[in-house]
PDB file of N, CA and C in Angstrom:
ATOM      1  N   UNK A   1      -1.840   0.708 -24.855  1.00  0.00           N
ATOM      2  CA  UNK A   1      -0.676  -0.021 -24.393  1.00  0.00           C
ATOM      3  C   UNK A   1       0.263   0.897 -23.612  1.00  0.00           C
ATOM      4  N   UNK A   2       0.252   2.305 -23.983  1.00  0.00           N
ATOM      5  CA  UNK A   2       1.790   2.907 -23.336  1.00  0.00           C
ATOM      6  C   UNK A   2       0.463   3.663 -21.618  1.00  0.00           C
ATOM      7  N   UNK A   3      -0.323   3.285 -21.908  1.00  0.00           N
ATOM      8  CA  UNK A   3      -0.759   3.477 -20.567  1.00  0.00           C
ATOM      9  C   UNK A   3      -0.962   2.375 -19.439  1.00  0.00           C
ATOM     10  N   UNK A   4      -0.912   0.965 -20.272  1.00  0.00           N
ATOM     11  CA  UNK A   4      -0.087   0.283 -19.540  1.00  0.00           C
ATOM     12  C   UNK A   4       1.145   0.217 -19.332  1.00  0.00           C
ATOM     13  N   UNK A   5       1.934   0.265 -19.633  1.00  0.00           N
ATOM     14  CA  UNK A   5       3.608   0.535 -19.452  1.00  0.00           C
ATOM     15  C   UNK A   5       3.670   1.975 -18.098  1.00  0.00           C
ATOM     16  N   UNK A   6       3.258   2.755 -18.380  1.00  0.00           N
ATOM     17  CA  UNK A   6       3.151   4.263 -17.469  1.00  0.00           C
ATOM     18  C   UNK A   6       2.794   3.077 -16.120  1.00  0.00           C
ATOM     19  N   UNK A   7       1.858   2.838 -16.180  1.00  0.00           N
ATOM     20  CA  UNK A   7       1.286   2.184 -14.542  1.00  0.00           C
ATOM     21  C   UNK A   7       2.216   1.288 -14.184  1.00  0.00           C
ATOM     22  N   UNK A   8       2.722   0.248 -14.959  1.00  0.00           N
ATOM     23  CA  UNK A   8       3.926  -0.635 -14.485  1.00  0.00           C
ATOM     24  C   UNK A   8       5.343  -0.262 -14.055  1.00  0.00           C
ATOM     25  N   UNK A   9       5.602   1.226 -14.721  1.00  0.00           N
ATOM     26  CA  UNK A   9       6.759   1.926 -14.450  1.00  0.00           C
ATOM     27  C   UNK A   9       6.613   2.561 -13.353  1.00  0.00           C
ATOM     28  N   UNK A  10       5.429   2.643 -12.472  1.00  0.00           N
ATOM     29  CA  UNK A  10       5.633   3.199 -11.074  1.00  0.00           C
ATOM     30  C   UNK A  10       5.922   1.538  -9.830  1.00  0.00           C
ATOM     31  N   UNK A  11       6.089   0.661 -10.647  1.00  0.00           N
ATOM     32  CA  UNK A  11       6.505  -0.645  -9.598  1.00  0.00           C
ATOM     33  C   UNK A  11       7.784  -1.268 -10.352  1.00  0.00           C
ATOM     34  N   UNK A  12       8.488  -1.973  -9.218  1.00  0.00           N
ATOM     35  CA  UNK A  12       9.230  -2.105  -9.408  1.00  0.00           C
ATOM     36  C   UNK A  12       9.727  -3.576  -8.879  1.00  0.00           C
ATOM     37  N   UNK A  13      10.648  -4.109  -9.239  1.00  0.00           N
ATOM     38  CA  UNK A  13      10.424  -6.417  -9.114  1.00  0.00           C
ATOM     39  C   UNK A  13      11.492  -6.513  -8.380  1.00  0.00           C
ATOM     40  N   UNK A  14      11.696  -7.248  -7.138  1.00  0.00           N
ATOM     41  CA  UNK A  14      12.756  -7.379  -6.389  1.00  0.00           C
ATOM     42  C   UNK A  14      13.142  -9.232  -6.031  1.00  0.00           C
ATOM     43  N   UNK A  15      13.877  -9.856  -6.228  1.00  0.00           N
ATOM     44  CA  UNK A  15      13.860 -10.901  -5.274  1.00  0.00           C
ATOM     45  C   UNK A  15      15.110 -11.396  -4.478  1.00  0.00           C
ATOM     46  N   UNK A  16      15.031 -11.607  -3.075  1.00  0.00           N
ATOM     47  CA  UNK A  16      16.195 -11.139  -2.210  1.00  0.00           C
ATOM     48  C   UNK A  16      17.027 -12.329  -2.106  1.00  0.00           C
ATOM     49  N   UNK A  17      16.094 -13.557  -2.577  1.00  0.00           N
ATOM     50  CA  UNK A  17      16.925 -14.813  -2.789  1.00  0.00           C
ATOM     51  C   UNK A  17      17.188 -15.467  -4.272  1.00  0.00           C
ATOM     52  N   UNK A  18      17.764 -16.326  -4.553  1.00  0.00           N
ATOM     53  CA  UNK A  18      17.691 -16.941  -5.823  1.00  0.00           C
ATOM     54  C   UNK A  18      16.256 -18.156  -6.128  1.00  0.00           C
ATOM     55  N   UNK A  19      15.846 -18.338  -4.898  1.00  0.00           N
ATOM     56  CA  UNK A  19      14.583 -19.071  -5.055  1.00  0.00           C
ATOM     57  C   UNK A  19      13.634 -18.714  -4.040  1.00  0.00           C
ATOM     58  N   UNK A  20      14.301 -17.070  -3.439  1.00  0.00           N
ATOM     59  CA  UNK A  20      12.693 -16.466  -2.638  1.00  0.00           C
ATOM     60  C   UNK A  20      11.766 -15.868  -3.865  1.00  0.00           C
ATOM     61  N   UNK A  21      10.819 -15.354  -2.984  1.00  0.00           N
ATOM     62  CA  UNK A  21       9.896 -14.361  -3.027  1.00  0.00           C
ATOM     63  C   UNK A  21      10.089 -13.353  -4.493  1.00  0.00           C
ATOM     64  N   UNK A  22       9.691 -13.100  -4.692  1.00  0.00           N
ATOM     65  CA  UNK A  22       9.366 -11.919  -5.561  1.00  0.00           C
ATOM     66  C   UNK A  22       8.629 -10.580  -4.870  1.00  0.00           C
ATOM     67  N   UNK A  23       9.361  -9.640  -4.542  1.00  0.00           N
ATOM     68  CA  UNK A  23       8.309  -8.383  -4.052  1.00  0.00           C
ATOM     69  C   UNK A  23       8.339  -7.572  -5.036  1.00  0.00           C
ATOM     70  N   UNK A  24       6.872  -6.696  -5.333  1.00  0.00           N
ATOM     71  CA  UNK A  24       6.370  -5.346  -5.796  1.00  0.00           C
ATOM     72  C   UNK A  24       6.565  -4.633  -4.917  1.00  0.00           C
ATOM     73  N   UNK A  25       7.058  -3.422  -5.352  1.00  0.00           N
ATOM     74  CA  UNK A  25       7.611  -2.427  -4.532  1.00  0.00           C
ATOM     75  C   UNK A  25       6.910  -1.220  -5.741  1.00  0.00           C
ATOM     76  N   UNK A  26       6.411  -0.373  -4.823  1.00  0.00           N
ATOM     77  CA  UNK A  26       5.929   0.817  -5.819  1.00  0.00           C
ATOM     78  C   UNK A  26       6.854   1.693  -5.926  1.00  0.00           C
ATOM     79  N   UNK A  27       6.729   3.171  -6.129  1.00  0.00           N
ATOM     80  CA  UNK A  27       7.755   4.525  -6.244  1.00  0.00           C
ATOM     81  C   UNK A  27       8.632   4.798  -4.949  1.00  0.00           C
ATOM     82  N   UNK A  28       7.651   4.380  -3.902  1.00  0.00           N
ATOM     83  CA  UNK A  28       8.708   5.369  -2.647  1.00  0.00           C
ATOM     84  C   UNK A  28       9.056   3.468  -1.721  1.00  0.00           C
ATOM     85  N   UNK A  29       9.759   2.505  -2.563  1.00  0.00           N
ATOM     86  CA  UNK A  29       9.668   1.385  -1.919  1.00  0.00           C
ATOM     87  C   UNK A  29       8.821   0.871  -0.537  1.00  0.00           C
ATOM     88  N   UNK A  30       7.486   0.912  -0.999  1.00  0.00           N
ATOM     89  CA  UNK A  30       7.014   0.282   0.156  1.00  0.00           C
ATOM     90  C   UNK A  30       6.691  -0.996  -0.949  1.00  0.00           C
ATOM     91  N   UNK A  31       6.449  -2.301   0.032  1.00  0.00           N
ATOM     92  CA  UNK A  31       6.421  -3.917  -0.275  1.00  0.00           C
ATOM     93  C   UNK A  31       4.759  -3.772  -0.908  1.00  0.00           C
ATOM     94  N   UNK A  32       4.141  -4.020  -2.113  1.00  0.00           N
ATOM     95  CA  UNK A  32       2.549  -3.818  -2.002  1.00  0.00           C
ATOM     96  C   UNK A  32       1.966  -5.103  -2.317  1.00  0.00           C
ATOM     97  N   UNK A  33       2.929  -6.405  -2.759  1.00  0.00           N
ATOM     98  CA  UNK A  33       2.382  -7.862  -2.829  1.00  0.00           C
ATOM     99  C   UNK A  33       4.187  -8.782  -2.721  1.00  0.00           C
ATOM    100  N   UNK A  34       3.959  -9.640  -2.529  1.00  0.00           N
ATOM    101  CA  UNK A  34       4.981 -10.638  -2.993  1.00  0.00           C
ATOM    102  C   UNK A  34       4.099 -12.157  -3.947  1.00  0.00           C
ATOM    103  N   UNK A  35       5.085 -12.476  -4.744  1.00  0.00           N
ATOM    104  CA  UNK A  35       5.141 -13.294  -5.837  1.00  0.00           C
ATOM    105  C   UNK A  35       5.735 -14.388  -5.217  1.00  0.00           C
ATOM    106  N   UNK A  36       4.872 -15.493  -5.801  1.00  0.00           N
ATOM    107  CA  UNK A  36       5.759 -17.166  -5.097  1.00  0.00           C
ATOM    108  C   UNK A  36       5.456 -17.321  -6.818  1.00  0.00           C
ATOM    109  N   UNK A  37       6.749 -17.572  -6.965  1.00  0.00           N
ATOM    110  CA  UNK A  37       7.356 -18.242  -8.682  1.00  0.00           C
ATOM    111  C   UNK A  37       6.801 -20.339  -8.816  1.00  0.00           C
ATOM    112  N   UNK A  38       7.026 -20.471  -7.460  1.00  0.00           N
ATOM    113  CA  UNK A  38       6.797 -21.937  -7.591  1.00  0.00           C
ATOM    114  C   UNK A  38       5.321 -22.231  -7.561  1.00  0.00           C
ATOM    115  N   UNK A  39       4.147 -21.028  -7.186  1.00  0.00           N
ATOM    116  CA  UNK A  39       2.440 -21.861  -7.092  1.00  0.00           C
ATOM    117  C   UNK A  39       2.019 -20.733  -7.823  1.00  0.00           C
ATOM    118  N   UNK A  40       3.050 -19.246  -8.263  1.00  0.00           N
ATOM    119  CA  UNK A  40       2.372 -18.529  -9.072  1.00  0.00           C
ATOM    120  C   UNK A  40       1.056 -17.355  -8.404  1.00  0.00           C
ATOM    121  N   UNK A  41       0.956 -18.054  -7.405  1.00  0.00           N
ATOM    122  CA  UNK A  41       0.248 -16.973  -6.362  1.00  0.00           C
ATOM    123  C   UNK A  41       0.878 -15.883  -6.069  1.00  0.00           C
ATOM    124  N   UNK A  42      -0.051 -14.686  -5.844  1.00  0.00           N
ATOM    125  CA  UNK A  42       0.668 -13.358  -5.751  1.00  0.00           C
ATOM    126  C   UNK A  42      -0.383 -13.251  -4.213  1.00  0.00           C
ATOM    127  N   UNK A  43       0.097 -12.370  -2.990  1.00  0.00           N
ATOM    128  CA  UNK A  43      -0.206 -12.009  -1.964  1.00  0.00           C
ATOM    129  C   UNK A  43       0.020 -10.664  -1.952  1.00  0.00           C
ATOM    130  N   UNK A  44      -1.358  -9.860  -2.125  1.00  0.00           N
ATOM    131  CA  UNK A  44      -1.172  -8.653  -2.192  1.00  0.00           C
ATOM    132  C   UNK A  44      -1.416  -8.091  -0.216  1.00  0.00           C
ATOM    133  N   UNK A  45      -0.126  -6.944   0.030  1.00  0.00           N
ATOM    134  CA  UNK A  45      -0.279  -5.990   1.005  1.00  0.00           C
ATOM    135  C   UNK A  45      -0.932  -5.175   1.319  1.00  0.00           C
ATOM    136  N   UNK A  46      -0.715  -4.314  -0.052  1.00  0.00           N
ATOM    137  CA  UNK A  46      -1.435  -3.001   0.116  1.00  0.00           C
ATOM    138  C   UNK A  46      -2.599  -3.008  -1.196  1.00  0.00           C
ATOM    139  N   UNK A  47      -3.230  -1.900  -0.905  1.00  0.00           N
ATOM    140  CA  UNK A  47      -4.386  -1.734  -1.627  1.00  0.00           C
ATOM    141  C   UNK A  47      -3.715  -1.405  -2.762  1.00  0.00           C
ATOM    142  N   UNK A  48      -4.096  -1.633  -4.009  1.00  0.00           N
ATOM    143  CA  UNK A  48      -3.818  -1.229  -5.415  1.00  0.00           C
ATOM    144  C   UNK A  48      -5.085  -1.238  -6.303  1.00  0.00           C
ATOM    145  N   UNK A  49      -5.062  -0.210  -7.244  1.00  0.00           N
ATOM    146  CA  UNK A  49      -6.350  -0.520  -8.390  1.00  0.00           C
ATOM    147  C   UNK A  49      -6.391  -1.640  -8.687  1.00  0.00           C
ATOM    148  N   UNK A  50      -7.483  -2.229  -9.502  1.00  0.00           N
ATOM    149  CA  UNK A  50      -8.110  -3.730  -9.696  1.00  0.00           C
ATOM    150  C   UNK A  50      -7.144  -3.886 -10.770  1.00  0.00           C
ATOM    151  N   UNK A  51      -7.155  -2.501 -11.869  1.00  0.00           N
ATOM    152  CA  UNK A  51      -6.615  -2.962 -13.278  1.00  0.00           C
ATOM    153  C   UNK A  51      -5.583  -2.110 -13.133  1.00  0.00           C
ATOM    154  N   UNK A  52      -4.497  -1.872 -12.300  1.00  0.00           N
ATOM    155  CA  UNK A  52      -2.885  -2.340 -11.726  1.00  0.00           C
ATOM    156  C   UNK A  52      -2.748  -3.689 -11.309  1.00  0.00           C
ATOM    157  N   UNK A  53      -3.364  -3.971 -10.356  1.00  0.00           N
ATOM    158  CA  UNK A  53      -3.248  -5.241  -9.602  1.00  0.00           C
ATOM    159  C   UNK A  53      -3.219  -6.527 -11.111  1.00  0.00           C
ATOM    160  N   UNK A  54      -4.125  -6.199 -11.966  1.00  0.00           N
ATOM    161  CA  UNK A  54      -4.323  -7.088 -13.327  1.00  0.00           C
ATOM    162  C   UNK A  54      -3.566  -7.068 -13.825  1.00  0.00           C
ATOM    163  N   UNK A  55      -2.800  -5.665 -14.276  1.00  0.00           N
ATOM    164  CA  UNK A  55      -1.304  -5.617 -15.493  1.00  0.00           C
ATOM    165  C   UNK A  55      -0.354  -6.483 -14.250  1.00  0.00           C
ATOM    166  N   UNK A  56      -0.555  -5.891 -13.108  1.00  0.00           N
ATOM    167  CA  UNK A  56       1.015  -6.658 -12.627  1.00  0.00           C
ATOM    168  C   UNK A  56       0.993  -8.254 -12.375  1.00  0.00           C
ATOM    169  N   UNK A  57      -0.284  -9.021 -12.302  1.00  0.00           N
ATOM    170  CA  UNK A  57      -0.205 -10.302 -11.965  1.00  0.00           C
ATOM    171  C   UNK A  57       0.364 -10.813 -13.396  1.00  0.00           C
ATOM    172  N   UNK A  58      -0.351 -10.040 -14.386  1.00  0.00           N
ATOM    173  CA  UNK A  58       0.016 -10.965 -15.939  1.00  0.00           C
ATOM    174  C   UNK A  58       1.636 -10.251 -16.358  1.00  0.00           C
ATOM    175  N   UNK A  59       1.998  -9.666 -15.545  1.00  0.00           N
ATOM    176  CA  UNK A  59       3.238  -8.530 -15.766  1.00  0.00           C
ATOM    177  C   UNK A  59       4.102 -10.282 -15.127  1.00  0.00           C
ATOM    178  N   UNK A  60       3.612 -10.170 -14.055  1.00  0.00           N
ATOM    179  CA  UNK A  60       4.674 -11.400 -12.980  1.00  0.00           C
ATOM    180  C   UNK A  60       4.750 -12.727 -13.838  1.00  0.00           C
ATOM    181  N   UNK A  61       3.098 -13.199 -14.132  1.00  0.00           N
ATOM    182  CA  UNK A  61       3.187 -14.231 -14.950  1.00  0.00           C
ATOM    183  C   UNK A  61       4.058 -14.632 -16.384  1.00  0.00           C
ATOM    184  N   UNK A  62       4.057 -13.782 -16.949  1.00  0.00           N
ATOM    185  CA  UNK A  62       5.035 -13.705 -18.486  1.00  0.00           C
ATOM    186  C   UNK A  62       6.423 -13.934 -17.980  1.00  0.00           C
ATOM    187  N   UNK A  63       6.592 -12.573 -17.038  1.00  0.00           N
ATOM    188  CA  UNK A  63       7.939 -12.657 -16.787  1.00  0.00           C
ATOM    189  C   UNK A  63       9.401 -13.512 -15.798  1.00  0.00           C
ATOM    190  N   UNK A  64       8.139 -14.013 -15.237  1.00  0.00           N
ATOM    191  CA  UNK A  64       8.552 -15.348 -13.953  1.00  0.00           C
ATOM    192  C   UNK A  64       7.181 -16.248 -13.668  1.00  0.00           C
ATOM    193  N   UNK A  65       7.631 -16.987 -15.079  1.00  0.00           N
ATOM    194  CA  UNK A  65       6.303 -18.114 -15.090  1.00  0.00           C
ATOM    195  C   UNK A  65       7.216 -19.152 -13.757  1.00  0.00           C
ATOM    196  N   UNK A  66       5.817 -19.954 -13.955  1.00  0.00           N
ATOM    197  CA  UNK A  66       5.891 -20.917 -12.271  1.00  0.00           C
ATOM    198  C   UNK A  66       7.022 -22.427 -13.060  1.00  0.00           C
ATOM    199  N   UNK A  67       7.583 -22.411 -11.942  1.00  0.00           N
ATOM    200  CA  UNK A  67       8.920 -23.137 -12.105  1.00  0.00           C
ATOM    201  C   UNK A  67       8.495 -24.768 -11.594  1.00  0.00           C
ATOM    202  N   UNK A  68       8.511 -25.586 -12.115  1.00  0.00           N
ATOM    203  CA  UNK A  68       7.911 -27.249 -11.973  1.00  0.00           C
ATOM    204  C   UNK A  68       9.103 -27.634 -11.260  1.00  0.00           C
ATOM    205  N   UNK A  69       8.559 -27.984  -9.879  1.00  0.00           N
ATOM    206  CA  UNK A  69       9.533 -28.837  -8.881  1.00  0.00           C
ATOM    207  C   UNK A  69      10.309 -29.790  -9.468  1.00  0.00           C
ATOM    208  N   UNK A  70      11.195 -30.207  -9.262  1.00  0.00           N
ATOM    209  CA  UNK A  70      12.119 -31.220  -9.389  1.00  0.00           C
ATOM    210  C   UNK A  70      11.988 -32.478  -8.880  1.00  0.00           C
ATOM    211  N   UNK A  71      11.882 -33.335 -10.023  1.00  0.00           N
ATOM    212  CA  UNK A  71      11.565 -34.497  -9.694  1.00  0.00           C
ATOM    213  C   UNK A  71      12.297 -35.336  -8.799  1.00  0.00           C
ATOM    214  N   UNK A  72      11.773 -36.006  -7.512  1.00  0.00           N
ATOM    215  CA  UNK A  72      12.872 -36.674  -6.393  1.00  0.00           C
ATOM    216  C   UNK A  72      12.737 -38.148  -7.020  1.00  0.00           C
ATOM    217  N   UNK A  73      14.024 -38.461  -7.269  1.00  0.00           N
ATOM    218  CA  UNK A  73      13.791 -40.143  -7.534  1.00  0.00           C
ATOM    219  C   UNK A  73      13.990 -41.087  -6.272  1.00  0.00           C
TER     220      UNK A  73
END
């Protein structure tokens, strides 16, 4: 477990709106995926290990599960 935590502590969670994006940002802020909170899809940039890329999707998921549209009457 604390070697997962070590790998997650080199990224870092940004979102620039109250209902944008979610970006991963690694150590020296470059962008390496963005997060859509509303379909839960992650769009990765840059190359990352398979099992980084794994802790951080279930890292995103726990922590900004997908938000159910609002019903239009």
């Amino acid at each position: 477990m604390q070697k997962n935590h070590a790998a997650l502590s080199a990224y870092h969670f940004r979102r620039n709106q109250a209902d944008g994006m979610i970006h991963v940002l690694n150590e020296t802020s470059y962008v390496m995926a963005e997060y859509n909170q509303r379909t839960g899809s992650v769009k990765w940039i840059r190359v990352v290990l398979a099992s980084q890329r794994e802790m951080i999707e279930k890292w995103l998921g726990e922590h900004y599960p997908v938000q159910a549209a609002a019903a239009t009457r």
